[in-house]
C-alpha atoms as a PDB file:
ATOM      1  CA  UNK A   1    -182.843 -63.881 -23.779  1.00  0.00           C
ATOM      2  CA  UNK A   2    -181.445 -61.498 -21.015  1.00  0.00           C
ATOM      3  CA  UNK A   3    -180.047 -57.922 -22.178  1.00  0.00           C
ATOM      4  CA  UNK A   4    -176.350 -57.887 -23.916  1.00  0.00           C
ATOM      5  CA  UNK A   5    -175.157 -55.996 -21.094  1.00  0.00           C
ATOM      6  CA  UNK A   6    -176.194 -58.415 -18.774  1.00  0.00           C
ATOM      7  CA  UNK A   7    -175.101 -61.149 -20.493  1.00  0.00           C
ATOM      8  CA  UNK A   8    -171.491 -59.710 -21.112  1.00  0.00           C
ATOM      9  CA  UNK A   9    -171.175 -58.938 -16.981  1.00  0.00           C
ATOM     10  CA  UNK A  10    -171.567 -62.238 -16.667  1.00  0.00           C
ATOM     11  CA  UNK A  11    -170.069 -63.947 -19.126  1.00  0.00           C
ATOM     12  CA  UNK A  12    -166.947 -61.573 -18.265  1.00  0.00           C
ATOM     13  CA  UNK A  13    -166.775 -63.209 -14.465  1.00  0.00           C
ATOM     14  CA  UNK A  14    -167.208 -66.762 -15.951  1.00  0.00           C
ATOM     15  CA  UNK A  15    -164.485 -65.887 -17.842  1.00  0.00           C
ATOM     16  CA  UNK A  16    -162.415 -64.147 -15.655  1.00  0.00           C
ATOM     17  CA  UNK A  17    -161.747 -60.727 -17.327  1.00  0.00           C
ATOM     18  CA  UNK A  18    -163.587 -58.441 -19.961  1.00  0.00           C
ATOM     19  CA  UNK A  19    -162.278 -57.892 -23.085  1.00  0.00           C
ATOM     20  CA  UNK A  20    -162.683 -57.249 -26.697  1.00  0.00           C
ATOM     21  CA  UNK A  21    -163.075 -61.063 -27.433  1.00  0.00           C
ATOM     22  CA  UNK A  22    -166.177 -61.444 -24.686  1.00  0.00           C
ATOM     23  CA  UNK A  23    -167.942 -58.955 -26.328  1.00  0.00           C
ATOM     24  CA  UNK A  24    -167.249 -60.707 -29.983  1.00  0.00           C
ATOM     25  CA  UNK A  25    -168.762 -63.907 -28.826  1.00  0.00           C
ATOM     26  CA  UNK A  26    -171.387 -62.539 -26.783  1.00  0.00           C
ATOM     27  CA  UNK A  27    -173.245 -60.523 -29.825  1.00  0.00           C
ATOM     28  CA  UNK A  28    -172.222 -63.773 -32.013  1.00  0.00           C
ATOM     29  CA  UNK A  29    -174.171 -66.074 -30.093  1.00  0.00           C
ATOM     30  CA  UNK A  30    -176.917 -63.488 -29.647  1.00  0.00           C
ATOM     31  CA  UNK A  31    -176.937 -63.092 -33.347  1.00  0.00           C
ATOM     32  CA  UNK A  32    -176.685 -66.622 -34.347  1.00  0.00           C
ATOM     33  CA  UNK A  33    -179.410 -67.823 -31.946  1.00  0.00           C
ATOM     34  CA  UNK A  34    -181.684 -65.332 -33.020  1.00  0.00           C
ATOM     35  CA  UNK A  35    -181.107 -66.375 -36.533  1.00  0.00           C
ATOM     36  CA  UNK A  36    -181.972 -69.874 -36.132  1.00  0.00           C
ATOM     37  CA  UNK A  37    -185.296 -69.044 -34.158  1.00  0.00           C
ATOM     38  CA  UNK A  38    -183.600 -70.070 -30.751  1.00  0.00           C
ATOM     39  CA  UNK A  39    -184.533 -66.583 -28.236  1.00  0.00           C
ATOM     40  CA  UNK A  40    -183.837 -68.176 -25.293  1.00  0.00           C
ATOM     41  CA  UNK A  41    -181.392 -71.353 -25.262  1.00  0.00           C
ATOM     42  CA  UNK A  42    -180.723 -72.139 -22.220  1.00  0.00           C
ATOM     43  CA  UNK A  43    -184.947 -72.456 -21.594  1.00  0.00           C
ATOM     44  CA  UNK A  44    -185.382 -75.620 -20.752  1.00  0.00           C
ATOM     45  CA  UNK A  45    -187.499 -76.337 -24.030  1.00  0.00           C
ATOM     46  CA  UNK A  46    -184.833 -75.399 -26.565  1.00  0.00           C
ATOM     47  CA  UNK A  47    -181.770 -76.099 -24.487  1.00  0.00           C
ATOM     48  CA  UNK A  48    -182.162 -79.503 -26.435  1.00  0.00           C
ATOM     49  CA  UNK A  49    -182.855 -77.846 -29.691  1.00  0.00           C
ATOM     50  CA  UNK A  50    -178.918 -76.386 -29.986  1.00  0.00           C
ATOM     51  CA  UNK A  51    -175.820 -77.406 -31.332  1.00  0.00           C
ATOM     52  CA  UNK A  52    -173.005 -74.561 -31.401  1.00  0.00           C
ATOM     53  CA  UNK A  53    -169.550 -75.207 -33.263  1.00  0.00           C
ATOM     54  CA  UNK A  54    -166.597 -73.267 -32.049  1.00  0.00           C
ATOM     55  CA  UNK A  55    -163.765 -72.338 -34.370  1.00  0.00           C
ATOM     56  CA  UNK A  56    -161.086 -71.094 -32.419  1.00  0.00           C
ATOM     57  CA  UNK A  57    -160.021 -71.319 -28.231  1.00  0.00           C
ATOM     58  CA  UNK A  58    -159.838 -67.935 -27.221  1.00  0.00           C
ATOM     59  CA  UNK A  59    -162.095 -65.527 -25.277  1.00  0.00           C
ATOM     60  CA  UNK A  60    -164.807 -65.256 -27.642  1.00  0.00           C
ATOM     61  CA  UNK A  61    -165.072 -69.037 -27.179  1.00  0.00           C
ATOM     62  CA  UNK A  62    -166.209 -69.116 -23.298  1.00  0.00           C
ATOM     63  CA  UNK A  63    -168.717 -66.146 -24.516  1.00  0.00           C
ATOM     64  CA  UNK A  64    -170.686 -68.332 -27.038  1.00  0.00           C
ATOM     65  CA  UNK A  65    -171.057 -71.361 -24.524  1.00  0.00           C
ATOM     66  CA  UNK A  66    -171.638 -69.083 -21.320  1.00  0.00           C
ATOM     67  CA  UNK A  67    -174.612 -67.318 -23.738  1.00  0.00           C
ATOM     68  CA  UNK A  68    -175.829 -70.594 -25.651  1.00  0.00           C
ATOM     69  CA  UNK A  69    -175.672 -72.790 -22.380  1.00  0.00           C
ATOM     70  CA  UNK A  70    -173.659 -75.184 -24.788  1.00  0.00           C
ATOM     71  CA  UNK A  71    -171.146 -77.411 -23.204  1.00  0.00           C
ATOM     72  CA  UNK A  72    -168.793 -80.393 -24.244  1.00  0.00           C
ATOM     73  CA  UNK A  73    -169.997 -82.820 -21.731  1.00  0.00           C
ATOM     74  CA  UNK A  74    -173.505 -82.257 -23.290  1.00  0.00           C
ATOM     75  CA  UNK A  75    -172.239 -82.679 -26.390  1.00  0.00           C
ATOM     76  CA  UNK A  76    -173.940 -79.615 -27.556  1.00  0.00           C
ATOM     77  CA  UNK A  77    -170.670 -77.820 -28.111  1.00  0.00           C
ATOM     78  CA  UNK A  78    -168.557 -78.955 -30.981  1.00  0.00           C
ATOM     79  CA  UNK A  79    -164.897 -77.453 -31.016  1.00  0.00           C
ATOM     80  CA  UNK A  80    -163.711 -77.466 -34.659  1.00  0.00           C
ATOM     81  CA  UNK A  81    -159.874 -76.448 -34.287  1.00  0.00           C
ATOM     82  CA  UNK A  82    -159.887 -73.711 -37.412  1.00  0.00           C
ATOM     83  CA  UNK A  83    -158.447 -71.058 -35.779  1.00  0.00           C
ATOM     84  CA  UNK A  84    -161.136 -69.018 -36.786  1.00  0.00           C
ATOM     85  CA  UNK A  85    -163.312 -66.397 -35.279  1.00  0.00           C
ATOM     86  CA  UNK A  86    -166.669 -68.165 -35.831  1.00  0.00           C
ATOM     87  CA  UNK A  87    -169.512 -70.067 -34.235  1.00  0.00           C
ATOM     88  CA  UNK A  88    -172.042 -72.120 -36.040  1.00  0.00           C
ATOM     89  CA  UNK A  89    -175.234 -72.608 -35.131  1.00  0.00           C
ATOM     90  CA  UNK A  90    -177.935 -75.699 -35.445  1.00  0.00           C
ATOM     91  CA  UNK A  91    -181.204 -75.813 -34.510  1.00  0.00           C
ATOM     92  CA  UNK A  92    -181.943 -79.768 -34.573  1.00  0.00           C
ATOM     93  CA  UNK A  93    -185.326 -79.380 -34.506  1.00  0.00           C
ATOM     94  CA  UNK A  94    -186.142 -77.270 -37.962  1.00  0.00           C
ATOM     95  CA  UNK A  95    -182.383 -78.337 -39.551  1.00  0.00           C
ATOM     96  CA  UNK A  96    -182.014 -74.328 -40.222  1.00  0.00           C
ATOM     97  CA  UNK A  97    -178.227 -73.483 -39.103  1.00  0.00           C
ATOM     98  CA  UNK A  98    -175.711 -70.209 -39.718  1.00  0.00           C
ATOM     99  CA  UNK A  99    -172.348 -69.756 -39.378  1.00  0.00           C
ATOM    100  CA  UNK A 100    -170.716 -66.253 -37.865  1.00  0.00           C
ATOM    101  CA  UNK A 101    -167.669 -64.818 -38.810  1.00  0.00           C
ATOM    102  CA  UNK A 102    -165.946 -62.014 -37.113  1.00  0.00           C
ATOM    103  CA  UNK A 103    -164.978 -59.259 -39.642  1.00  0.00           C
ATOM    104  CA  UNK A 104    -160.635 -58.613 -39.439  1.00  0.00           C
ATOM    105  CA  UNK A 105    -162.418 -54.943 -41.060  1.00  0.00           C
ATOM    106  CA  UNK A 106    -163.897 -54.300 -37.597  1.00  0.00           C
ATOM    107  CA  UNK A 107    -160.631 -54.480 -35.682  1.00  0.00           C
ATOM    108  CA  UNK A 108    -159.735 -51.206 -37.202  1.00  0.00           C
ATOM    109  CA  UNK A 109    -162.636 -49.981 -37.533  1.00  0.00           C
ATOM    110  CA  UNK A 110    -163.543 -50.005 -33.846  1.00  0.00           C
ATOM    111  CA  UNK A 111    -161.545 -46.326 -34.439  1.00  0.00           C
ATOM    112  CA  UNK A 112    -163.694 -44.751 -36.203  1.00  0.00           C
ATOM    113  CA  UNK A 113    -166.718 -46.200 -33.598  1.00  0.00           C
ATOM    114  CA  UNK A 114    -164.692 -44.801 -30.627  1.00  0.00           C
ATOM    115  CA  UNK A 115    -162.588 -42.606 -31.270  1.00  0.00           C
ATOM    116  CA  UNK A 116    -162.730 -41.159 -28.088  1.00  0.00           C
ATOM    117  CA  UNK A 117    -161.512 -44.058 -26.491  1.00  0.00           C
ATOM    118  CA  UNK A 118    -157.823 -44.408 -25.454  1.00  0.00           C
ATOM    119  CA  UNK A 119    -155.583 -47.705 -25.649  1.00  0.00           C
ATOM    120  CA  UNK A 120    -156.107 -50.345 -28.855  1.00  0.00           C
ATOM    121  CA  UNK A 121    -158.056 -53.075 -26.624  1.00  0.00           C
ATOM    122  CA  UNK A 122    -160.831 -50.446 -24.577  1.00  0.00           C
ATOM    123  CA  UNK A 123    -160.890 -48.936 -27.963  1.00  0.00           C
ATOM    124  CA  UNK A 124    -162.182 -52.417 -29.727  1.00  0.00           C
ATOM    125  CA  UNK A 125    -164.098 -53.332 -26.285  1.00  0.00           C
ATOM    126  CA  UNK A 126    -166.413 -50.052 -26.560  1.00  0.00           C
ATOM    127  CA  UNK A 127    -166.307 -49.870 -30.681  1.00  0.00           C
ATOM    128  CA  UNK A 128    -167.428 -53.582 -30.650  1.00  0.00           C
ATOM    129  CA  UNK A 129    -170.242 -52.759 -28.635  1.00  0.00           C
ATOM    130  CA  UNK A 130    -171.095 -50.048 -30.817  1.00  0.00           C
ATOM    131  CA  UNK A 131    -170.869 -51.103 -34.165  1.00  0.00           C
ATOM    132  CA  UNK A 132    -174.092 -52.804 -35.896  1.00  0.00           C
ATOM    133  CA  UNK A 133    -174.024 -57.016 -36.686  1.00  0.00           C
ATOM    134  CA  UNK A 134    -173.447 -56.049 -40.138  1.00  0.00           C
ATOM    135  CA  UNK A 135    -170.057 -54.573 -39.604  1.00  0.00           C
ATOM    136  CA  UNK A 136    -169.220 -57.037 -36.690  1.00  0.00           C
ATOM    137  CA  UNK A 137    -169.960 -60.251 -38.376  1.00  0.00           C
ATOM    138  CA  UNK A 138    -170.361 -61.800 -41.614  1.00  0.00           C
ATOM    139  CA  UNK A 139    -173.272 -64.341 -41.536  1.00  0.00           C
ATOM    140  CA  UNK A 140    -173.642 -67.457 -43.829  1.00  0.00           C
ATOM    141  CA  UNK A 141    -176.788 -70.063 -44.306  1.00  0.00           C
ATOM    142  CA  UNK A 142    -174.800 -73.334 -44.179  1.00  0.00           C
ATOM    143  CA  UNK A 143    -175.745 -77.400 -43.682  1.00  0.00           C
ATOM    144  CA  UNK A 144    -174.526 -78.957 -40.872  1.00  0.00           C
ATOM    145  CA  UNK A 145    -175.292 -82.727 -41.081  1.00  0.00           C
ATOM    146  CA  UNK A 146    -174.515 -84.892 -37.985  1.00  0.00           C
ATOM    147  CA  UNK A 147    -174.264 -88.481 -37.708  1.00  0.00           C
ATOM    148  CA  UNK A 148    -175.896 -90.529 -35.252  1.00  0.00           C
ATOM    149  CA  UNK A 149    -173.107 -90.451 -32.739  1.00  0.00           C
ATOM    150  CA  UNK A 150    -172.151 -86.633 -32.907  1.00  0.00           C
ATOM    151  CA  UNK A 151    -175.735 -85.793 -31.441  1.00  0.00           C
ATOM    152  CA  UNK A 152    -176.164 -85.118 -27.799  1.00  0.00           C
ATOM    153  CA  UNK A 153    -177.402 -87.771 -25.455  1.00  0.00           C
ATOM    154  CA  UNK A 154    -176.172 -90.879 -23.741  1.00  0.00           C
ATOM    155  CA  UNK A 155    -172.987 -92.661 -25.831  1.00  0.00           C
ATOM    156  CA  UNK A 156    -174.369 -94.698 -28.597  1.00  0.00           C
ATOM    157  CA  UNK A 157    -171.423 -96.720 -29.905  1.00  0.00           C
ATOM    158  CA  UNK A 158    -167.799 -98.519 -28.548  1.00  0.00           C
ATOM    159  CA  UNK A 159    -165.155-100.176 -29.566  1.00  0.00           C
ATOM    160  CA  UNK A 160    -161.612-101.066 -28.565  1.00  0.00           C
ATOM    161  CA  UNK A 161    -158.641-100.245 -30.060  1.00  0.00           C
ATOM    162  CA  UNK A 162    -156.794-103.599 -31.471  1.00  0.00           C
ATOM    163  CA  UNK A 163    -153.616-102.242 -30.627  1.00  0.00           C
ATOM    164  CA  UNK A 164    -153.711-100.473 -27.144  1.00  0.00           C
ATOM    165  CA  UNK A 165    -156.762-101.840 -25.869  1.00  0.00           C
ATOM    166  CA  UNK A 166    -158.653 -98.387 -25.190  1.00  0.00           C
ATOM    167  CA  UNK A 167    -162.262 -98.055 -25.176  1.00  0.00           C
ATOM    168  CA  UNK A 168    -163.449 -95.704 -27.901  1.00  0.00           C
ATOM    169  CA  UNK A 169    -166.804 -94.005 -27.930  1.00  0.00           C
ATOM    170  CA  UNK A 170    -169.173 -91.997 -29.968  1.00  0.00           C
ATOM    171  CA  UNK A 171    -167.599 -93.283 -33.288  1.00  0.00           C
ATOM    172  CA  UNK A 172    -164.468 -92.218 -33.205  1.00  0.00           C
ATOM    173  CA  UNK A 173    -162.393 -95.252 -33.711  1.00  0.00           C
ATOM    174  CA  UNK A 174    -160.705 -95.180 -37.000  1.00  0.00           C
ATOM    175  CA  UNK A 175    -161.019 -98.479 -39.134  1.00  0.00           C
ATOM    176  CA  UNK A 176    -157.525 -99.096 -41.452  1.00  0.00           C
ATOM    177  CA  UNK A 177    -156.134-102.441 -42.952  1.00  0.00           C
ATOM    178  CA  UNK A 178    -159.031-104.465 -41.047  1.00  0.00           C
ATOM    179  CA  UNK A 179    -157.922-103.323 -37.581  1.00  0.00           C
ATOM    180  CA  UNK A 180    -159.935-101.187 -35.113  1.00  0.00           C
ATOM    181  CA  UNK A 181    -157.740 -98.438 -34.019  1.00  0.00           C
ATOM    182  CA  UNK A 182    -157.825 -95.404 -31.846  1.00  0.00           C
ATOM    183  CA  UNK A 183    -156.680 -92.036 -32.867  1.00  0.00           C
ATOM    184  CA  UNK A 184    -153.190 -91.925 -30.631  1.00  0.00           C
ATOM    185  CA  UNK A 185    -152.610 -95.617 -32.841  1.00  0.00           C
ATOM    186  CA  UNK A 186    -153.732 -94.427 -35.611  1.00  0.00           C
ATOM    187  CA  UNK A 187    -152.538 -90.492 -36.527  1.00  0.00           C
ATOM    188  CA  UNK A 188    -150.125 -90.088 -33.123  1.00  0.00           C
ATOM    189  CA  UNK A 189    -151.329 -87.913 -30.316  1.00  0.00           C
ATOM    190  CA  UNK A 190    -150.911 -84.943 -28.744  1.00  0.00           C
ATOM    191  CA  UNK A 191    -148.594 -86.640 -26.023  1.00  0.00           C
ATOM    192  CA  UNK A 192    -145.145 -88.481 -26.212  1.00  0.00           C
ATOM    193  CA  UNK A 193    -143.496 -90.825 -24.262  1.00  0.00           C
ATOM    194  CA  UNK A 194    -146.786 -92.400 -22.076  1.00  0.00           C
ATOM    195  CA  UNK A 195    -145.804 -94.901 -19.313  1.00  0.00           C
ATOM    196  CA  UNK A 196    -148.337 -95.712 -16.422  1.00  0.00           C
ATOM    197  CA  UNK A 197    -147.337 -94.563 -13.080  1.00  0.00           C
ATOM    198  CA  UNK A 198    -148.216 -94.870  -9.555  1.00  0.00           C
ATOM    199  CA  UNK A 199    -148.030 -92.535  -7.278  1.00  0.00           C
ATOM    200  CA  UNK A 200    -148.633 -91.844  -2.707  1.00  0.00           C
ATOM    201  CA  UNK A 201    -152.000 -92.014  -1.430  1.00  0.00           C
ATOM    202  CA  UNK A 202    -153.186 -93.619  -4.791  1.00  0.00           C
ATOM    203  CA  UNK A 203    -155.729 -95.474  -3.538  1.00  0.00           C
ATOM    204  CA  UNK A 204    -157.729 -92.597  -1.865  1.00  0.00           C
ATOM    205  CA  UNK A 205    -161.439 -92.199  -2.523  1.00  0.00           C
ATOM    206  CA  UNK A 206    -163.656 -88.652  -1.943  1.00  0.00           C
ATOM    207  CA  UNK A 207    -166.487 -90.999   0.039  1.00  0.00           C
ATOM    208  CA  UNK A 208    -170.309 -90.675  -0.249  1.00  0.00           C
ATOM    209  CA  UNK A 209    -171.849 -88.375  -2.486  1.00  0.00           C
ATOM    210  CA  UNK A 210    -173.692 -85.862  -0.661  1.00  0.00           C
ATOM    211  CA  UNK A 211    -177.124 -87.228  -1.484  1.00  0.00           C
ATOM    212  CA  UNK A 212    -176.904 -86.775  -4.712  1.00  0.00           C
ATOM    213  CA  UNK A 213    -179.119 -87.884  -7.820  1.00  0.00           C
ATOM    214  CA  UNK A 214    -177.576 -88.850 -10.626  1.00  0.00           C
ATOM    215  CA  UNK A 215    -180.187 -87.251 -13.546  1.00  0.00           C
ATOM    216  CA  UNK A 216    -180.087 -90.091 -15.460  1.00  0.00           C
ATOM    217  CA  UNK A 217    -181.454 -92.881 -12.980  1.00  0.00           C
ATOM    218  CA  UNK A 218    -184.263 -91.254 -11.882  1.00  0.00           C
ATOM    219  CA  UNK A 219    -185.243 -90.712  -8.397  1.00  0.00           C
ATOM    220  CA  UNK A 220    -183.447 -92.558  -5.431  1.00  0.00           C
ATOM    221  CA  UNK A 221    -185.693 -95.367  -3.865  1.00  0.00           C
ATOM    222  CA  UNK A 222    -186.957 -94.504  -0.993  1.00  0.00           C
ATOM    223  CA  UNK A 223    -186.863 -96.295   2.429  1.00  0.00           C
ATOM    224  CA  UNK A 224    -189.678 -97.225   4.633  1.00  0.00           C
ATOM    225  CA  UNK A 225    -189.811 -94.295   6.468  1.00  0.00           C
ATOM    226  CA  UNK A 226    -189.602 -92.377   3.048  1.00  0.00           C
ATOM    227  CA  UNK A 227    -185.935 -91.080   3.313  1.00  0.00           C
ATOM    228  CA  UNK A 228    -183.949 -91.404   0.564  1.00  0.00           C
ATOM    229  CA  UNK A 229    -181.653 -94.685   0.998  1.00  0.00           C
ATOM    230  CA  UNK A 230    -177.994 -95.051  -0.573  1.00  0.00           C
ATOM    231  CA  UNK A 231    -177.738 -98.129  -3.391  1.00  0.00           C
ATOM    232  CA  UNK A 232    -174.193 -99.529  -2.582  1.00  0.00           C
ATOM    233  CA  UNK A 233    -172.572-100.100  -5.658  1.00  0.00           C
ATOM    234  CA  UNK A 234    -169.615-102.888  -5.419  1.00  0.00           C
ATOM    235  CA  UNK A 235    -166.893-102.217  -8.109  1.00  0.00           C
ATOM    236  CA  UNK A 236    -165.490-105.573  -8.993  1.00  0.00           C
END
């Protein structure tokens, strides 16, 4: 895995700014990864091997995926809404996984770590970087079992909602009084008042992709003079 350092430069432009949280989830995912016997997860031969759960959406966040290579439209990155300062951890291929926890002891004392340091939030920044896992973090062994659906890969289950109609994937459909239901239907949503709209210039398409593969389909047949050709596909 590249040097802290380097990873936190970067991780801070992903991000857009540095700050005390981007170096929390930086040494967290370092930590965790190395715990689980990943050194290098974003390798193409354990990028596979990783499931990371986030607890909380703030800075520290964007840190663990930039690190861990984990993403939501992999499905390698699970965001558990606890409002917590942790990451777990999951190797899939040995079962072993950890869960991180941010110490609230370290906010304060990133003071006694730099105490040279002026202003609460450069003060936590360089004490953070200073400080050793074992005052950062709290670690824990813990089981993470995952059904069939939660791994990552292509979508392996659907089913529509009896009320609304919606296609639900990945086994989240909620089954109650013999109906198939979505979560909106079934618990209310995030959103109120839904109507379908229309609106100028709706029917207004970005063209051909730019020779593009899509991974999944393999390479693009080839024409006869062994250029790539374009498959047309007709949405009916």
């Amino acid at each position: 895995m590249k040097p802290f350092h380097e990873l936190l430069k970067s991780s801070a432009a992903a991000h857009g700014h540095l700050c005390p949280g981007q170096v929390v989830g930086v040494r967290m995912a370092l930590l965790g990864c190395r715990l689980i016997g990943l050194e290098d997860p974003t390798c193409r031969e354990q990028i596979k091997k990783l499931v990371v759960f986030v607890e909380m959406d703030r800075c520290a966040a964007d840190a663990v995926a930039h690190v861990t290579g984990a993403k939501l439209g992999r499905r390698s990155l699970k965001f558990v809404d606890y409002g917590i300062m942790a990451a777990a951890f999951l190797n899939l291929e040995t079962g072993k996984a950890v869960r991180v926890l941010s110490t609230e002891e370290a906010r304060e004392l990133a003071a006694v770590y730099a105490p040279e340091i002026c202003g609460r939030s450069r003060q936590q920044l360089v004490g953070y970087c200073r400080m050793p896992d074992s005052v950062l973090f709290r670690v824990q062994e813990v089981r993470i079992p995952l059904r069939p659906v939660d791994l990552p890969g292509p979508s392996r289950s659907k089913a529509a909602c009896d009320r609304c109609g919606q296609v639900v994937r990945d086994g989240r459909e909620i089954r109650r009084e013999g109906m198939t239901l979505c979560r909106p239907c079934a618990e209310g949503a995030y959103f109120t008042s839904a109507r379908d709209i229309c609106w100028p210039e709706m029917n207004w398409t970005p063209g051909e992709p730019p020779g593009l593969d899509a991974p999944h389909d393999g390479p693009a047949p080839a024409s006869r003079g062994g250029r790539p050709r374009a498959e047309v596909i007709v949405l009916r």
